[in-house]
PDB file of N, CA and C in Angstrom:
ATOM      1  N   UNK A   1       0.832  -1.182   0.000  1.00  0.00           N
ATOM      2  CA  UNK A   1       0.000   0.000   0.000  1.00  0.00           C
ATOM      3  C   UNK A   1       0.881   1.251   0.000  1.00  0.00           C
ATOM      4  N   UNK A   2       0.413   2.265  -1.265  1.00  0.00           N
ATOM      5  CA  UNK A   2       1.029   3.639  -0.814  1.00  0.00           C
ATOM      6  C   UNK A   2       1.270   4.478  -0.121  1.00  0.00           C
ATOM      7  N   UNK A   3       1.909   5.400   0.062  1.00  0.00           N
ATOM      8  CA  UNK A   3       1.528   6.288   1.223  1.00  0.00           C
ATOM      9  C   UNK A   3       1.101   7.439   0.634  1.00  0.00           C
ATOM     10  N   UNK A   4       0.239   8.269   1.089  1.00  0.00           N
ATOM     11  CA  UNK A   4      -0.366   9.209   0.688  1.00  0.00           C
ATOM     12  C   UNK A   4       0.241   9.957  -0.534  1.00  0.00           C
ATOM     13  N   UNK A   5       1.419  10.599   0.458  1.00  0.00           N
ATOM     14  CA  UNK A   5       2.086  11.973  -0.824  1.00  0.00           C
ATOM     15  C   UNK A   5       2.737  10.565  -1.671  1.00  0.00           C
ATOM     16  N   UNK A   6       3.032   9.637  -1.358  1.00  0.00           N
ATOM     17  CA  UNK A   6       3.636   8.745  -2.869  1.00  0.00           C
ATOM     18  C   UNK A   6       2.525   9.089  -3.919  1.00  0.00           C
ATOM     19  N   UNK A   7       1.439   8.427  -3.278  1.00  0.00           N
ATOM     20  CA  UNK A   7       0.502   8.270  -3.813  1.00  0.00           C
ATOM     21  C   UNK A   7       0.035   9.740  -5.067  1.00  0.00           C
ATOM     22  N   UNK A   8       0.127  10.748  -4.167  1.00  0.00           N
ATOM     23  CA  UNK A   8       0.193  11.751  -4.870  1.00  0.00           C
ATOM     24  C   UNK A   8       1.403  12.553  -5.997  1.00  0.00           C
ATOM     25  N   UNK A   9       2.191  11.988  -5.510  1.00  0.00           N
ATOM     26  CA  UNK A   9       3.895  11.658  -6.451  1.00  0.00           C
ATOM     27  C   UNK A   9       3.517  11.393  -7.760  1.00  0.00           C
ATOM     28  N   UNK A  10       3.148  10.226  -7.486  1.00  0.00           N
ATOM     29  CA  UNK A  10       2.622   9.234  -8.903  1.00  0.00           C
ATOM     30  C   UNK A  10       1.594   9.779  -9.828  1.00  0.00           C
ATOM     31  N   UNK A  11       0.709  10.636  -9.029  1.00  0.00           N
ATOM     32  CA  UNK A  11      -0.788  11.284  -9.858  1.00  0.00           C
ATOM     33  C   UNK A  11       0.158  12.618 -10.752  1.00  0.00           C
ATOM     34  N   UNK A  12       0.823  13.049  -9.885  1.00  0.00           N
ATOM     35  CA  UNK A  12       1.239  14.411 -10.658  1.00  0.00           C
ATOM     36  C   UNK A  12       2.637  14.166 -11.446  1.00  0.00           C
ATOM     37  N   UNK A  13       2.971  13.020 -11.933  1.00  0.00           N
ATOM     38  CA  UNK A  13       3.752  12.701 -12.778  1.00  0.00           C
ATOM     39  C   UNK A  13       2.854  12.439 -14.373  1.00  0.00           C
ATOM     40  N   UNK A  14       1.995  11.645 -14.161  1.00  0.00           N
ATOM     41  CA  UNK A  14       1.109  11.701 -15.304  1.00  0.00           C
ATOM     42  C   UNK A  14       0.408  13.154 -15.833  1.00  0.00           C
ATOM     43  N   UNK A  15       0.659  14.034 -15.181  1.00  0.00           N
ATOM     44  CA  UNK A  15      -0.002  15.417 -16.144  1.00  0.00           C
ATOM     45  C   UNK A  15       1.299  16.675 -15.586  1.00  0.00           C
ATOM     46  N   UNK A  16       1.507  17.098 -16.650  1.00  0.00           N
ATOM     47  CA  UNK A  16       1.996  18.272 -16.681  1.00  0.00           C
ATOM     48  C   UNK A  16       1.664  19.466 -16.074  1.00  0.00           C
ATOM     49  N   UNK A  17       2.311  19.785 -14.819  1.00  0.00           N
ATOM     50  CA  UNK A  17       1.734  21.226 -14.079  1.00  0.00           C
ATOM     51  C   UNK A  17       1.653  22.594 -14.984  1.00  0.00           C
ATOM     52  N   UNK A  18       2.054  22.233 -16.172  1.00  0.00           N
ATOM     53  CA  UNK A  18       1.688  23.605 -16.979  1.00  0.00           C
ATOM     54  C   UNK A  18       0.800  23.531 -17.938  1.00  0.00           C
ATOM     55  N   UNK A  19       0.476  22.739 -18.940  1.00  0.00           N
ATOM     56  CA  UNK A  19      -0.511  22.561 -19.480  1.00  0.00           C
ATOM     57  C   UNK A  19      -0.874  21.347 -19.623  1.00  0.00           C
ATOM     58  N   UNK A  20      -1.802  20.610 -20.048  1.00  0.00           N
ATOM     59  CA  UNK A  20      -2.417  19.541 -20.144  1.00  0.00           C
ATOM     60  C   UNK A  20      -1.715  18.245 -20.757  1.00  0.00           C
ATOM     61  N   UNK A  21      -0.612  18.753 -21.138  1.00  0.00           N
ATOM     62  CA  UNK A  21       0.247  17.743 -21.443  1.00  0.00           C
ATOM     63  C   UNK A  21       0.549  16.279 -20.636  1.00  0.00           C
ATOM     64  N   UNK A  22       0.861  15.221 -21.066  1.00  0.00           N
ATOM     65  CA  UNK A  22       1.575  14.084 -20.370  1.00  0.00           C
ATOM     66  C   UNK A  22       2.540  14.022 -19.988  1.00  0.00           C
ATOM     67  N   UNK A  23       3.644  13.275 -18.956  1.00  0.00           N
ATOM     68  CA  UNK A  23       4.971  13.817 -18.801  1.00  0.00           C
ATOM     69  C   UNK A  23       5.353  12.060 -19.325  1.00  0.00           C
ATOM     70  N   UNK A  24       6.254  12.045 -20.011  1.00  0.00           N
ATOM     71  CA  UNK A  24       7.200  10.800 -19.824  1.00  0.00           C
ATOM     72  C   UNK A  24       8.260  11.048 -19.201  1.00  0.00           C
ATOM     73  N   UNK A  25       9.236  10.205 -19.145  1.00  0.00           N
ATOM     74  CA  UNK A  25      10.507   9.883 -18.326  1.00  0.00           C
ATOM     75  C   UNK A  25      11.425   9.510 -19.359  1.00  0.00           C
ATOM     76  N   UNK A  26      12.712   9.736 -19.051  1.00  0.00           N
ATOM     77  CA  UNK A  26      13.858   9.727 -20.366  1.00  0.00           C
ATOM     78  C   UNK A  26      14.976  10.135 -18.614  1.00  0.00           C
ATOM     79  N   UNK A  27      16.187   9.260 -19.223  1.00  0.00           N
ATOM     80  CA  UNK A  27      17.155   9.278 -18.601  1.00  0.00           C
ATOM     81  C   UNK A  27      18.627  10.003 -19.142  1.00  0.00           C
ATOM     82  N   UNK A  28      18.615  10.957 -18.092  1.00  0.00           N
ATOM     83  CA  UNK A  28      19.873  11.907 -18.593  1.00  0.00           C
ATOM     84  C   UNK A  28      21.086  12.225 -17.605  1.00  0.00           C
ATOM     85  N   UNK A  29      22.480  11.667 -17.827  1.00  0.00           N
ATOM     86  CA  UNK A  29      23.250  11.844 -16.469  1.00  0.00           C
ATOM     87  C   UNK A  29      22.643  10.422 -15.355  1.00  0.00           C
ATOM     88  N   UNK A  30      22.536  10.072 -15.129  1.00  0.00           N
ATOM     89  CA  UNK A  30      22.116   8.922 -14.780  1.00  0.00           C
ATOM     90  C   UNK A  30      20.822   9.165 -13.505  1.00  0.00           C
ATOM     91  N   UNK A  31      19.907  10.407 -14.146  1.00  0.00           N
ATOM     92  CA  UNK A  31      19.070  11.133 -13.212  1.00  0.00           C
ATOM     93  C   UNK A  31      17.772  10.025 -14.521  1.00  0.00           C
ATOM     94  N   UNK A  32      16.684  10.427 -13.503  1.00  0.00           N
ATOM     95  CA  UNK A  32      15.343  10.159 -14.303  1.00  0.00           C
ATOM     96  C   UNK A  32      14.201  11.350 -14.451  1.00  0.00           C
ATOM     97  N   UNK A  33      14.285  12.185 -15.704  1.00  0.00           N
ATOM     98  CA  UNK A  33      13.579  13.733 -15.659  1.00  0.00           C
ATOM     99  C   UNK A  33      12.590  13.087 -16.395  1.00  0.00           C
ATOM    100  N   UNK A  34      11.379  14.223 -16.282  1.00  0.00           N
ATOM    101  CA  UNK A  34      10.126  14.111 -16.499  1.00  0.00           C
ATOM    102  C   UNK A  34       9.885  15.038 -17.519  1.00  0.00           C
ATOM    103  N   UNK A  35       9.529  14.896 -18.775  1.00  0.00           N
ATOM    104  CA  UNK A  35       8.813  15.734 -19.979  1.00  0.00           C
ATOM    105  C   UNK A  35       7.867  15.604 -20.799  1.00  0.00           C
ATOM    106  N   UNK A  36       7.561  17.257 -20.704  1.00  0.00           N
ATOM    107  CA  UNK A  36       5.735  17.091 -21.227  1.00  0.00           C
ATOM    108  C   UNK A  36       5.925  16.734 -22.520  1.00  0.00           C
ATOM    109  N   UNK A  37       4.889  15.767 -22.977  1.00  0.00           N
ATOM    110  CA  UNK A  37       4.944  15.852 -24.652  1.00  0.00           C
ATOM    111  C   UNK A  37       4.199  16.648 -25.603  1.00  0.00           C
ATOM    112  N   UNK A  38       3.798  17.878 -24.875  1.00  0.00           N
ATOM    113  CA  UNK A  38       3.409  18.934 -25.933  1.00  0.00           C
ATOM    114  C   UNK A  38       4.573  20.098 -25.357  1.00  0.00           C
ATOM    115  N   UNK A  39       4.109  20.987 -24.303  1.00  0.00           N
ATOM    116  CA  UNK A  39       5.167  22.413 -24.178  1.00  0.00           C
ATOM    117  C   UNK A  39       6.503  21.703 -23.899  1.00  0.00           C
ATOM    118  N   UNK A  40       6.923  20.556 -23.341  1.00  0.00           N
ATOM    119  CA  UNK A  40       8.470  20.252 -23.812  1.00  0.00           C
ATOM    120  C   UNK A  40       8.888  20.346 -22.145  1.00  0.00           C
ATOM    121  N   UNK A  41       8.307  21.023 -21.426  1.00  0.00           N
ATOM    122  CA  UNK A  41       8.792  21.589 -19.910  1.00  0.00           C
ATOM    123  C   UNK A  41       9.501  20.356 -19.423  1.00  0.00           C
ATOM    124  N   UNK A  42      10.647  20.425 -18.702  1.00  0.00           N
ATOM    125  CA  UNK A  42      11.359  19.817 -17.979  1.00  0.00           C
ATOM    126  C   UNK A  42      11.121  19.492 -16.561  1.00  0.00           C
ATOM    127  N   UNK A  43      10.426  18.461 -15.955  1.00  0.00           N
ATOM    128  CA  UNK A  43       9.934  18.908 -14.787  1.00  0.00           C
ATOM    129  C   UNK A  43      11.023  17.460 -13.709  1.00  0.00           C
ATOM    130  N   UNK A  44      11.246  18.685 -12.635  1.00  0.00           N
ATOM    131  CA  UNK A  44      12.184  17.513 -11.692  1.00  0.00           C
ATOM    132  C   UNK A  44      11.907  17.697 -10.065  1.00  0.00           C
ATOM    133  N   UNK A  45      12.286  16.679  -9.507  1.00  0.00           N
ATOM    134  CA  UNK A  45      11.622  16.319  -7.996  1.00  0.00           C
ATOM    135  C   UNK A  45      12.559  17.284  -7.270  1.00  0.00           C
ATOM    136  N   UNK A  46      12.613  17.725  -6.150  1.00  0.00           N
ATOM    137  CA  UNK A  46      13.446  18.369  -5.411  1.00  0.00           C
ATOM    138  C   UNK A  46      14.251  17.679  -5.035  1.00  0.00           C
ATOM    139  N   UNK A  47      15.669  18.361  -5.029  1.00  0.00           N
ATOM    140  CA  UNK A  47      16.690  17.883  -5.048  1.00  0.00           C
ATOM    141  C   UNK A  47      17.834  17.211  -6.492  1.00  0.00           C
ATOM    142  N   UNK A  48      17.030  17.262  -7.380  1.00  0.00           N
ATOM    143  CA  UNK A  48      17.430  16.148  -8.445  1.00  0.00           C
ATOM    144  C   UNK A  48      18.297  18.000  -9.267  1.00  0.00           C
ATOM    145  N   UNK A  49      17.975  18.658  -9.416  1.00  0.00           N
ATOM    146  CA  UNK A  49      18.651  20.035 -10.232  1.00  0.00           C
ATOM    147  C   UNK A  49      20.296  19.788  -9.633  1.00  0.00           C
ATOM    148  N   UNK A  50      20.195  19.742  -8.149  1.00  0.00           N
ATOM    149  CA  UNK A  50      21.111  20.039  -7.571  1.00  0.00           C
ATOM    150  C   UNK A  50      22.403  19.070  -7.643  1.00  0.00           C
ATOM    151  N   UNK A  51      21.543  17.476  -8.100  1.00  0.00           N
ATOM    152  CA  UNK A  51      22.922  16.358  -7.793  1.00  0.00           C
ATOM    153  C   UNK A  51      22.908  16.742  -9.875  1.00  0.00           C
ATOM    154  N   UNK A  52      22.022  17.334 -10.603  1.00  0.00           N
ATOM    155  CA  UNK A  52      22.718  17.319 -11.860  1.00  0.00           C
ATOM    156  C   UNK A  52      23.438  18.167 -12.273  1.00  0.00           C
ATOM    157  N   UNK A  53      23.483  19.434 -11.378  1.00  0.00           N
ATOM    158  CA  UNK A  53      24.562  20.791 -11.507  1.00  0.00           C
ATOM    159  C   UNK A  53      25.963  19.530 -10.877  1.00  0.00           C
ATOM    160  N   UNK A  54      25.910  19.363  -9.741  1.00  0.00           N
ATOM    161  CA  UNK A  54      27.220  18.671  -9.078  1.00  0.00           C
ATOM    162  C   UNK A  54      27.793  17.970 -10.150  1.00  0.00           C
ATOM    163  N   UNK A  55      27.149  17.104 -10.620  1.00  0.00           N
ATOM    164  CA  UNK A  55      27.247  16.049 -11.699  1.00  0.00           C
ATOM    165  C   UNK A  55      27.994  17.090 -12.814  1.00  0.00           C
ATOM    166  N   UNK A  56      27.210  17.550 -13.272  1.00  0.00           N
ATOM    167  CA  UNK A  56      27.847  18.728 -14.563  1.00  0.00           C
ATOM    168  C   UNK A  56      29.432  19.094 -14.182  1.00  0.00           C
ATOM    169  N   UNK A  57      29.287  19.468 -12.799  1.00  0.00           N
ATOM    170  CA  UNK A  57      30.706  20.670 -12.381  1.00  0.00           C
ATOM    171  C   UNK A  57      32.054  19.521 -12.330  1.00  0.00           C
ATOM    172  N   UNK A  58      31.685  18.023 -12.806  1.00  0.00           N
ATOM    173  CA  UNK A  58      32.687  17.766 -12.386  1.00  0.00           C
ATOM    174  C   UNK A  58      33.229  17.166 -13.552  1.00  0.00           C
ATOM    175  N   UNK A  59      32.504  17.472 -14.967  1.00  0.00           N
ATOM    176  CA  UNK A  59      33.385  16.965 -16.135  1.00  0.00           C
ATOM    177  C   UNK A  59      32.250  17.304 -17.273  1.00  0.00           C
ATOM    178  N   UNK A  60      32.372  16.923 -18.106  1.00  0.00           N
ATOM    179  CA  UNK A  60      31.903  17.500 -19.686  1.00  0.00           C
ATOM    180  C   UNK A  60      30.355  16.737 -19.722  1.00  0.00           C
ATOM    181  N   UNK A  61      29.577  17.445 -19.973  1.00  0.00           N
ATOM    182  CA  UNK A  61      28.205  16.873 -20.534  1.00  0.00           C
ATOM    183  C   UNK A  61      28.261  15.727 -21.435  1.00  0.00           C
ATOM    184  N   UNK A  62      27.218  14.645 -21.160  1.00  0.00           N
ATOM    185  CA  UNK A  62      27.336  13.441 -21.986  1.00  0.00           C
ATOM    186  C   UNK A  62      27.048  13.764 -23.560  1.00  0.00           C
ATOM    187  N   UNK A  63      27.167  13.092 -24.015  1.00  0.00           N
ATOM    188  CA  UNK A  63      26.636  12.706 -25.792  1.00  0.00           C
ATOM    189  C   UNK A  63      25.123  12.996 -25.785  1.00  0.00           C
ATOM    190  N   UNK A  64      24.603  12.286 -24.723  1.00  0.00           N
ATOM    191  CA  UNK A  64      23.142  12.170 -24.372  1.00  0.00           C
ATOM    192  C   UNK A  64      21.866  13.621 -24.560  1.00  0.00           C
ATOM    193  N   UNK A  65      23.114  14.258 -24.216  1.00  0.00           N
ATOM    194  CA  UNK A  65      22.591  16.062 -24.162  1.00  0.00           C
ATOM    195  C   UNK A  65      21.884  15.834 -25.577  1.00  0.00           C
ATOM    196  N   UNK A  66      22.542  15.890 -26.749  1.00  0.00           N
ATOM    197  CA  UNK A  66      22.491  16.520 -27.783  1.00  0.00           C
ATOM    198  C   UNK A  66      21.101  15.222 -28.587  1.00  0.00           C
ATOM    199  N   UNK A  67      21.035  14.199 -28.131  1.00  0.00           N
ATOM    200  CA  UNK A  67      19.457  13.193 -28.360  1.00  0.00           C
ATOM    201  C   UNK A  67      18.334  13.996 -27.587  1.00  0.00           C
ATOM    202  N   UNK A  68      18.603  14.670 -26.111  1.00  0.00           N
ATOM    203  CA  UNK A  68      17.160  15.216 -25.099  1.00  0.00           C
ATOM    204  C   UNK A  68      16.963  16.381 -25.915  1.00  0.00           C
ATOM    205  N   UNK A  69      18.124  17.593 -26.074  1.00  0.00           N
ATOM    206  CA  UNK A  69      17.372  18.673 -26.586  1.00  0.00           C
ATOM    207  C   UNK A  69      17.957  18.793 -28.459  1.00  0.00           C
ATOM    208  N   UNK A  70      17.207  18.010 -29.297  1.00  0.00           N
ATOM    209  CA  UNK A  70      17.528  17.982 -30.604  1.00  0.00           C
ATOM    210  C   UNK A  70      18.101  19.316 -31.289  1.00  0.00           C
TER     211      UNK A  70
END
């Protein structure tokens, strides 16, 4: 059984807090980000910006970059 805010985790992953969009999941840096498939918005859990700046500061952006934002 879930726990509540999981529970609520999970609901607000399926819609986009900006427009009506869907969010999928795509793996970048070895993080798991969330994007709408209409406005494109990048949406991430708290905390996750912060281990992908760290991540960034400590060597060159993957290959991967240039497949997420075409």
């Amino acid at each position: 059984m879930q726990k509540p805010n999981a529970a609520k985790r999970e609901e607000r992953i399926l819609s986009c807090p900006r427009c009506p969009g869907k969010l999928g999941s795509f793996s970048f840096m070895e993080f798991i980000l969330d994007r709408c498939e209409i406005c494109d918005g990048i949406w991430l859990y708290e905390g996750k910006l912060e281990g992908l700046l760290r991540r960034a500061a400590r060597g060159p952006l993957e290959p991967s970059l240039v497949d997420v934002f075409p």
